[in-house]
Protein backbone atom coordinates (compact mmCIF):
# COMPACT_ATOMS: atom_id res chain seq x y z
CA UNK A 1 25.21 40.54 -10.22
CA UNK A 2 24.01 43.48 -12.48
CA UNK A 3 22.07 46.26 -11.10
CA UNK A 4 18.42 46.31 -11.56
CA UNK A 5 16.62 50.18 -12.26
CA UNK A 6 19.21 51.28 -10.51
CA UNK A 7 19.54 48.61 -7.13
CA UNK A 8 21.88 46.62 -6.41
CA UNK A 9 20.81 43.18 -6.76
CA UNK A 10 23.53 41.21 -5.07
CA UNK A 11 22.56 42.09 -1.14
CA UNK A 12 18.93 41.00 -1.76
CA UNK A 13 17.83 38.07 0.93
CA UNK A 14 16.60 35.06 -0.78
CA UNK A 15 13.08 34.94 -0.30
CA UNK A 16 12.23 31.98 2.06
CA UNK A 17 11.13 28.44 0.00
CA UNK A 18 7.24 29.35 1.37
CA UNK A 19 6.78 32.52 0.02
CA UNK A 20 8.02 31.50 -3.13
CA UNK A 21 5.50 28.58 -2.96
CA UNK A 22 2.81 31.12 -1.97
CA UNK A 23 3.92 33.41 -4.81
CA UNK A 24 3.72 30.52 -7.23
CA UNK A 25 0.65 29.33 -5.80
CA UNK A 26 -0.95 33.10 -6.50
CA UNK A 27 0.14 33.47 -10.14
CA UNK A 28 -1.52 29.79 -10.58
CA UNK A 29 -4.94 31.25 -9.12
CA UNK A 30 -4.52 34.64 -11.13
CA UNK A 31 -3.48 32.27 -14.61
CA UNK A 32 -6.95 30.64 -13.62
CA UNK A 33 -9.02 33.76 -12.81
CA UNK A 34 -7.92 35.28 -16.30
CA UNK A 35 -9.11 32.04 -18.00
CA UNK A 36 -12.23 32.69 -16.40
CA UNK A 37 -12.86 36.13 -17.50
CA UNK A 38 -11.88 34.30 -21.46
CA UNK A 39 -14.49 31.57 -21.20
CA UNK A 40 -11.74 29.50 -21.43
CA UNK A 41 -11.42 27.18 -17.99
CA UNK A 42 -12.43 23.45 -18.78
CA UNK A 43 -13.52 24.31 -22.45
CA UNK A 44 -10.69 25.05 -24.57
CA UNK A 45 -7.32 22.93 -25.78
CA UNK A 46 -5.00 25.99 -24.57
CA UNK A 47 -6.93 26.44 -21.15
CA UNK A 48 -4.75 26.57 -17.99
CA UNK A 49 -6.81 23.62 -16.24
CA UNK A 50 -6.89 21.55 -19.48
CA UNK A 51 -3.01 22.15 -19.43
CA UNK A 52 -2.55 20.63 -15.71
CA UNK A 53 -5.23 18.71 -15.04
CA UNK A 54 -4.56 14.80 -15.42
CA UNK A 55 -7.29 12.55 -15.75
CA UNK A 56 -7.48 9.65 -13.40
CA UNK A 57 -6.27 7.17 -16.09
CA UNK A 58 -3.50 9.27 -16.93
CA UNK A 59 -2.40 9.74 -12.97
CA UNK A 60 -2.38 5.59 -12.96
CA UNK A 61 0.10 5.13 -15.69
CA UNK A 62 2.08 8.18 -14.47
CA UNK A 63 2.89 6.16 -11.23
CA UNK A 64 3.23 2.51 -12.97
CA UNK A 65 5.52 1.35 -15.64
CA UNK A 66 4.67 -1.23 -18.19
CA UNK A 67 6.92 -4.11 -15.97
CA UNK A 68 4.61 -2.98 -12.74
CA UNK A 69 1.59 -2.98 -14.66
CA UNK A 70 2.29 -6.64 -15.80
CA UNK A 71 2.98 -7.71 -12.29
CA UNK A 72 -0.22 -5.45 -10.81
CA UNK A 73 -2.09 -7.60 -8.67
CA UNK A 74 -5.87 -6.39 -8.13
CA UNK A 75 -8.29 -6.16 -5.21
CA UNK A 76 -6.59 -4.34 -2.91
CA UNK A 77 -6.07 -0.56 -2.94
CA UNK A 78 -2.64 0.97 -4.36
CA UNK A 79 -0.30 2.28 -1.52
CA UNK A 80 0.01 4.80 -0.71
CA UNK A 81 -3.20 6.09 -0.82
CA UNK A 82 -3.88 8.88 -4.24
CA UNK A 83 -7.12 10.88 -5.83
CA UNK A 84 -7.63 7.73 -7.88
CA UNK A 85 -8.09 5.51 -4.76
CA UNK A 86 -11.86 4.88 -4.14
CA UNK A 87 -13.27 7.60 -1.44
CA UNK A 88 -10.41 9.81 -2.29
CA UNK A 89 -11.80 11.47 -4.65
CA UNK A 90 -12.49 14.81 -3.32
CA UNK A 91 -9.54 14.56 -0.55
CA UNK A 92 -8.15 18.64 -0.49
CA UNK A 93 -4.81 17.25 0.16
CA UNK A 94 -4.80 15.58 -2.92
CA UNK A 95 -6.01 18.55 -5.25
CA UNK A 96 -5.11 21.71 -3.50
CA UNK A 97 -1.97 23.31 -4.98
CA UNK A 98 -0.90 24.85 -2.36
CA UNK A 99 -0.67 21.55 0.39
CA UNK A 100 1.83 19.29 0.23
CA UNK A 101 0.77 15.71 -1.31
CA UNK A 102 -0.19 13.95 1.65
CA UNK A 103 -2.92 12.14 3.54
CA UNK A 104 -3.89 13.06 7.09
CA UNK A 105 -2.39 11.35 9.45
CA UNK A 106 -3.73 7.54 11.09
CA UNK A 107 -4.33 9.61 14.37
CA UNK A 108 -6.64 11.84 12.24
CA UNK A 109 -8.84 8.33 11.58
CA UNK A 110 -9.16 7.61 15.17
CA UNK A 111 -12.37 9.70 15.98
CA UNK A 112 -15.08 8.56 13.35
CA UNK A 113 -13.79 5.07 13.90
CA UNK A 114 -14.09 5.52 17.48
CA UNK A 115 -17.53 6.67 16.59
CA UNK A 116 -18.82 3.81 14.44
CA UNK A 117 -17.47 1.37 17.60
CA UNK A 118 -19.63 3.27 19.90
CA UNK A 119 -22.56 2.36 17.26
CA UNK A 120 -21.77 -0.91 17.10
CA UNK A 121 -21.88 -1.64 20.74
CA UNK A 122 -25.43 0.53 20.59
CA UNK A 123 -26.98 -1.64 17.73
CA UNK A 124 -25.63 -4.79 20.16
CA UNK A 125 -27.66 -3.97 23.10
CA UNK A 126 -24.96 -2.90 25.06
CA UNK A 127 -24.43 0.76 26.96
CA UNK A 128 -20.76 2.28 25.37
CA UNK A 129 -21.35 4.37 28.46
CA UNK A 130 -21.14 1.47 30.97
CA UNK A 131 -17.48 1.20 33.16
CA UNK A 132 -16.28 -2.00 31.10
CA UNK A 133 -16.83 0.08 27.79
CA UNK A 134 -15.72 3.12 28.20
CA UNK A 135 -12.89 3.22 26.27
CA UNK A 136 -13.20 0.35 23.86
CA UNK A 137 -14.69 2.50 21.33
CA UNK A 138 -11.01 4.01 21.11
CA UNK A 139 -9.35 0.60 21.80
CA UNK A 140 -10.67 -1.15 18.86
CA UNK A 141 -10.50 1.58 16.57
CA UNK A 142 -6.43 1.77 17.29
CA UNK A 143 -6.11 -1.97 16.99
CA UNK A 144 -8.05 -2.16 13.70
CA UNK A 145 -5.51 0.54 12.37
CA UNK A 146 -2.54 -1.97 13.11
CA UNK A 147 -4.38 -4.51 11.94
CA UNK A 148 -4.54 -2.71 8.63
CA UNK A 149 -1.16 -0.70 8.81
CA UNK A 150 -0.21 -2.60 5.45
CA UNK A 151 -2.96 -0.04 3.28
CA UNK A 152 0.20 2.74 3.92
CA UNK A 153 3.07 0.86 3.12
CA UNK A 154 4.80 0.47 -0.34
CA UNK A 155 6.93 -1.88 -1.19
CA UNK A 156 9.90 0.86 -1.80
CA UNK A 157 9.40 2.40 1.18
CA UNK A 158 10.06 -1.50 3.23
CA UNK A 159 12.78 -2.61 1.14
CA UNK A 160 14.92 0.37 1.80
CA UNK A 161 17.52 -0.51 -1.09
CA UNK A 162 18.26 -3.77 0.52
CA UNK A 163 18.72 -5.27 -2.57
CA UNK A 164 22.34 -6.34 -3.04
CA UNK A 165 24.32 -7.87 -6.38
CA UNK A 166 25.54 -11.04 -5.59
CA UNK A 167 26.84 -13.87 -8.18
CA UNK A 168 24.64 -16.74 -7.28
CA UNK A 169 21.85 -18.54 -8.43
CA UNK A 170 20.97 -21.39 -6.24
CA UNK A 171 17.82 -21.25 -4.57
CA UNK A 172 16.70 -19.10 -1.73
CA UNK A 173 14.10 -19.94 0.89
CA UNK A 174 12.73 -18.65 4.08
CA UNK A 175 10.14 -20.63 5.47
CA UNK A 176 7.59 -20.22 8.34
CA UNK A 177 6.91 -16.80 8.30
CA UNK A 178 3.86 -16.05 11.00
CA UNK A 179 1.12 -14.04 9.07
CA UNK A 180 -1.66 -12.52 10.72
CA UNK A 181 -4.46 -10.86 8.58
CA UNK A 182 -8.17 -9.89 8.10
CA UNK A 183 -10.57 -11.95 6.78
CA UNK A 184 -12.56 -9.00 4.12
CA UNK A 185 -15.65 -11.38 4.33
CA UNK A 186 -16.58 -11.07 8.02
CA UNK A 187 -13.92 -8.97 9.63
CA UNK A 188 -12.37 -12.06 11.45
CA UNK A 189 -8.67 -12.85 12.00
CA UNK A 190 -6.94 -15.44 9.66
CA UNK A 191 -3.16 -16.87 10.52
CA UNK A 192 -0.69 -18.85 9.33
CA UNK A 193 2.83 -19.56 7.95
CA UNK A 194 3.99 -18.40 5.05
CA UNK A 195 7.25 -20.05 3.35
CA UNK A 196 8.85 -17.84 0.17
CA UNK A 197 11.70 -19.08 -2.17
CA UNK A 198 13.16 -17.77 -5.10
CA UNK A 199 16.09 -18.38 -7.44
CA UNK A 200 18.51 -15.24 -7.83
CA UNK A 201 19.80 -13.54 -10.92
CA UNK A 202 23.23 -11.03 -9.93
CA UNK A 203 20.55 -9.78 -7.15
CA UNK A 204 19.38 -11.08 -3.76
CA UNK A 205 17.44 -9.73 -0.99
CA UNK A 206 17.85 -9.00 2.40
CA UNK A 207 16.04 -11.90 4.25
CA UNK A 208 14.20 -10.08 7.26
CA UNK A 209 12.90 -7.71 3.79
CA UNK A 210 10.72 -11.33 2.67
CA UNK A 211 8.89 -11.14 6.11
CA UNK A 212 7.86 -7.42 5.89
CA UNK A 213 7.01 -8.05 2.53
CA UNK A 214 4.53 -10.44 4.02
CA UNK A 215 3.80 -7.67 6.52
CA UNK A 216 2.56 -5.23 3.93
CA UNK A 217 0.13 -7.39 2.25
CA UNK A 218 -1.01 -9.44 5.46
CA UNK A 219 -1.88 -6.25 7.09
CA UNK A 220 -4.65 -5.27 4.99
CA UNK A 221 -8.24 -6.94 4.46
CA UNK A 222 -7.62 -9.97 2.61
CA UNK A 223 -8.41 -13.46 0.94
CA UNK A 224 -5.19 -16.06 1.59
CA UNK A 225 -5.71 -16.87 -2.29
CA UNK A 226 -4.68 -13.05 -3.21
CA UNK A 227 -2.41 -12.59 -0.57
CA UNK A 228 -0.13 -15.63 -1.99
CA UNK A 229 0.01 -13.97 -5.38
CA UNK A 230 0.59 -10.36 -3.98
CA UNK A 231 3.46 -11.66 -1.73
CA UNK A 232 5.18 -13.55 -4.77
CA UNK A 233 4.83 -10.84 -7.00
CA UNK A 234 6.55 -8.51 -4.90
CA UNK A 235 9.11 -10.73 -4.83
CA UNK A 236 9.07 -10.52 -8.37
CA UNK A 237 9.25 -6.36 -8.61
CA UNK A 238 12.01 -6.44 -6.12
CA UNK A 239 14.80 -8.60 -7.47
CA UNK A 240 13.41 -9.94 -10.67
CA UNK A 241 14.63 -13.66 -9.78
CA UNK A 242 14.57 -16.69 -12.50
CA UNK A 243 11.56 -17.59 -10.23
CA UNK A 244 9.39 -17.21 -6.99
CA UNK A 245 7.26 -20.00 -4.92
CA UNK A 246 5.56 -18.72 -2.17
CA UNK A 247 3.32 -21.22 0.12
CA UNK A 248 0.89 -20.39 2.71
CA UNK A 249 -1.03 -22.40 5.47
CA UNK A 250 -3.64 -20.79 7.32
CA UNK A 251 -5.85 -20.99 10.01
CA UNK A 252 -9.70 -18.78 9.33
CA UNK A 253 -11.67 -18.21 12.35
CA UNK A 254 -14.65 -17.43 10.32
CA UNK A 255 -14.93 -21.48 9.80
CA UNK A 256 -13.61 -22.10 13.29
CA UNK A 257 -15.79 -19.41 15.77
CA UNK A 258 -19.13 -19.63 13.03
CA UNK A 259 -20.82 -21.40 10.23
CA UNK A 260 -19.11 -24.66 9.81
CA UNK A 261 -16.95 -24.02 12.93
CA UNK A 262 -14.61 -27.04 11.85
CA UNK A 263 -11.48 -26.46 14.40
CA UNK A 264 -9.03 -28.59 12.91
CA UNK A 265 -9.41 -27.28 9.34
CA UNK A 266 -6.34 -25.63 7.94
CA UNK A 267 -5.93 -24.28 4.36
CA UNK A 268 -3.12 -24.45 1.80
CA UNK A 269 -2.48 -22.19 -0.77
CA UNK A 270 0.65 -21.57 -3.18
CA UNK A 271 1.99 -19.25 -5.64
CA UNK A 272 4.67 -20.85 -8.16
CA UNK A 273 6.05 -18.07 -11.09
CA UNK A 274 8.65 -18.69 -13.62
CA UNK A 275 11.23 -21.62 -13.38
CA UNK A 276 9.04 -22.40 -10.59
CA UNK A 277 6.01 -23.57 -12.55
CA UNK A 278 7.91 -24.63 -15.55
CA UNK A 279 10.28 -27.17 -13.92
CA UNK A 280 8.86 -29.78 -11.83
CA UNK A 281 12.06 -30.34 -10.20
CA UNK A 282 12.56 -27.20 -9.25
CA UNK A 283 9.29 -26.64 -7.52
CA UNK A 284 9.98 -30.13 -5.84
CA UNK A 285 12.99 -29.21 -4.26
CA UNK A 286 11.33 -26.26 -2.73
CA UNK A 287 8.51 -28.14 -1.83
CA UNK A 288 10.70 -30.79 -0.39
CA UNK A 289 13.03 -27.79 1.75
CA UNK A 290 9.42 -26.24 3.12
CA UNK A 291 7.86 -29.41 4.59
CA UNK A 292 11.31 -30.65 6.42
CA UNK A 293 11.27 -30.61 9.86
């Protein structure tokens, strides 16, 4: 390497990766402080924040191409959680240049959820501070995160390039998948079976990948009506089959413990996209393979 004002440039350590991101970080804040002394930050076209600033809009097409977008199923909250997700707004992790892009951990959650338990069991009548209660506060809040693990899960990050190429295109079920999930109306457990099928195209999935697909969406608060379209269209994203039928039966213990408390009540729901719908034989045969004993 060529000498520099006289140094020889080709002993010189390698800075470490941090203090080049502090460095970097440094000349951001100094491009912004001279854009303040202009009267330029947040006014001008050829301001440094107008330059790297996205609006939320913008950040939503960024992560979602026009098939995704097609395929986007609403009501539940994009995973993994971004600025653009409702109450993540004004999340540091998610605007401070010098953090790395992530949110705080589920321990992190455990404390104010532990506190709005404790409330709970106040505005019941009961004393959190009794033997029995002690620790339910803390109990409940970690079983509600499980309960809701699905809200930081993506489908990439489950599938794990199990996706193989395979010439076949007969059809593919897996049926009686056990679903647990959250009613979003009262906060009451829902459960069921859920039976997927789908007719290949040169790509197939790993089986046990259809049942954590049903994990990620099951996990979250939920209507059976949306879940059925969310697990189908996953399906969909991940192998882009001629089809996809997905059937659910559940049990909802918010008409079994209260209101019409009707114990033997069970409800059906299905999901039927591309050859699926189109060809009644088709969607017979699967309907025929899910209700054989």
């Amino acid at each position: 390497m060529a000498a520099v004002n006289g140094k020889d440039l080709t002993e010189q350590p390698v800075p470490p990766s941090s203090l080049i991101r502090r460095v970097s970080s440094r000349s951001i804040r100094n491009s912004i402080s001279e854009d303040k002394e202009n009267g330029d930050v947040c006014a001008g076209k050829g301001s440094f924040v107008s330059k790297y600033k996205k609006t939320p809009e913008a950040l939503k097409n960024f992560h979602m191409n026009d098939a995704e977008s097609e395929l986007e199923v609403p009501g539940t909250p994009m995973t993994p959680r971004t600025s653009t997700t409702p109450g993540h707004e004004n999340c540091t992790f998610h605007h401070d240049l010098e953090l790395d892009h992530r949110p705080p951990t589920r321990e992190a959650l455990l404390p104010d959820m532990a506190n709005s338990y404790r409330l709970l069991l106040t505005g019941l009548g009961e004393d959190p501070e009794r033997q029995g209660l002690l620790k339910t506060p803390e109990r409940a809040a970690k079983a509600m995160l499980f309960f809701t693990k699905g809200y930081d899960q993506s489908l990439e990050e489950v599938l794990n390039n199990a996706i193989f190429d395979e010439d076949t295109d007969e059809m593919v079920v897996v049926k009686d998948i056990e679903m647990f999930s959250m009613c979003e109306h009262h906060l009451v457990p829902f459960y069921g079976k859920v039976s997927i099928g789908y007719l290949p195209q040169g790509k197939i999935l790993g089986l046990s990948k259809l049942a954590r697909i049903v994990e990620i969406f099951s996990r979250r608060l939920q209507v059976q009506e949306r879940l059925t379209k969310q697990i189908a269209v996953a399906v969909t994203q991940a192998v882009r089959p001629a089809g996809v039928a997905v059937v659910i039966e559940g049990v909802h213990m918010c008409m079994v413990m209260r209101g019409v408390q009707k114990i033997n009540s069970k409800t059906v729901t299905s999901t039927m996209l591309g050859v699926f719908r189109d060809d009644p034989k088709t969607r017979e045969e699967f309907l025929n393979l899910v209700h054989s004993k």
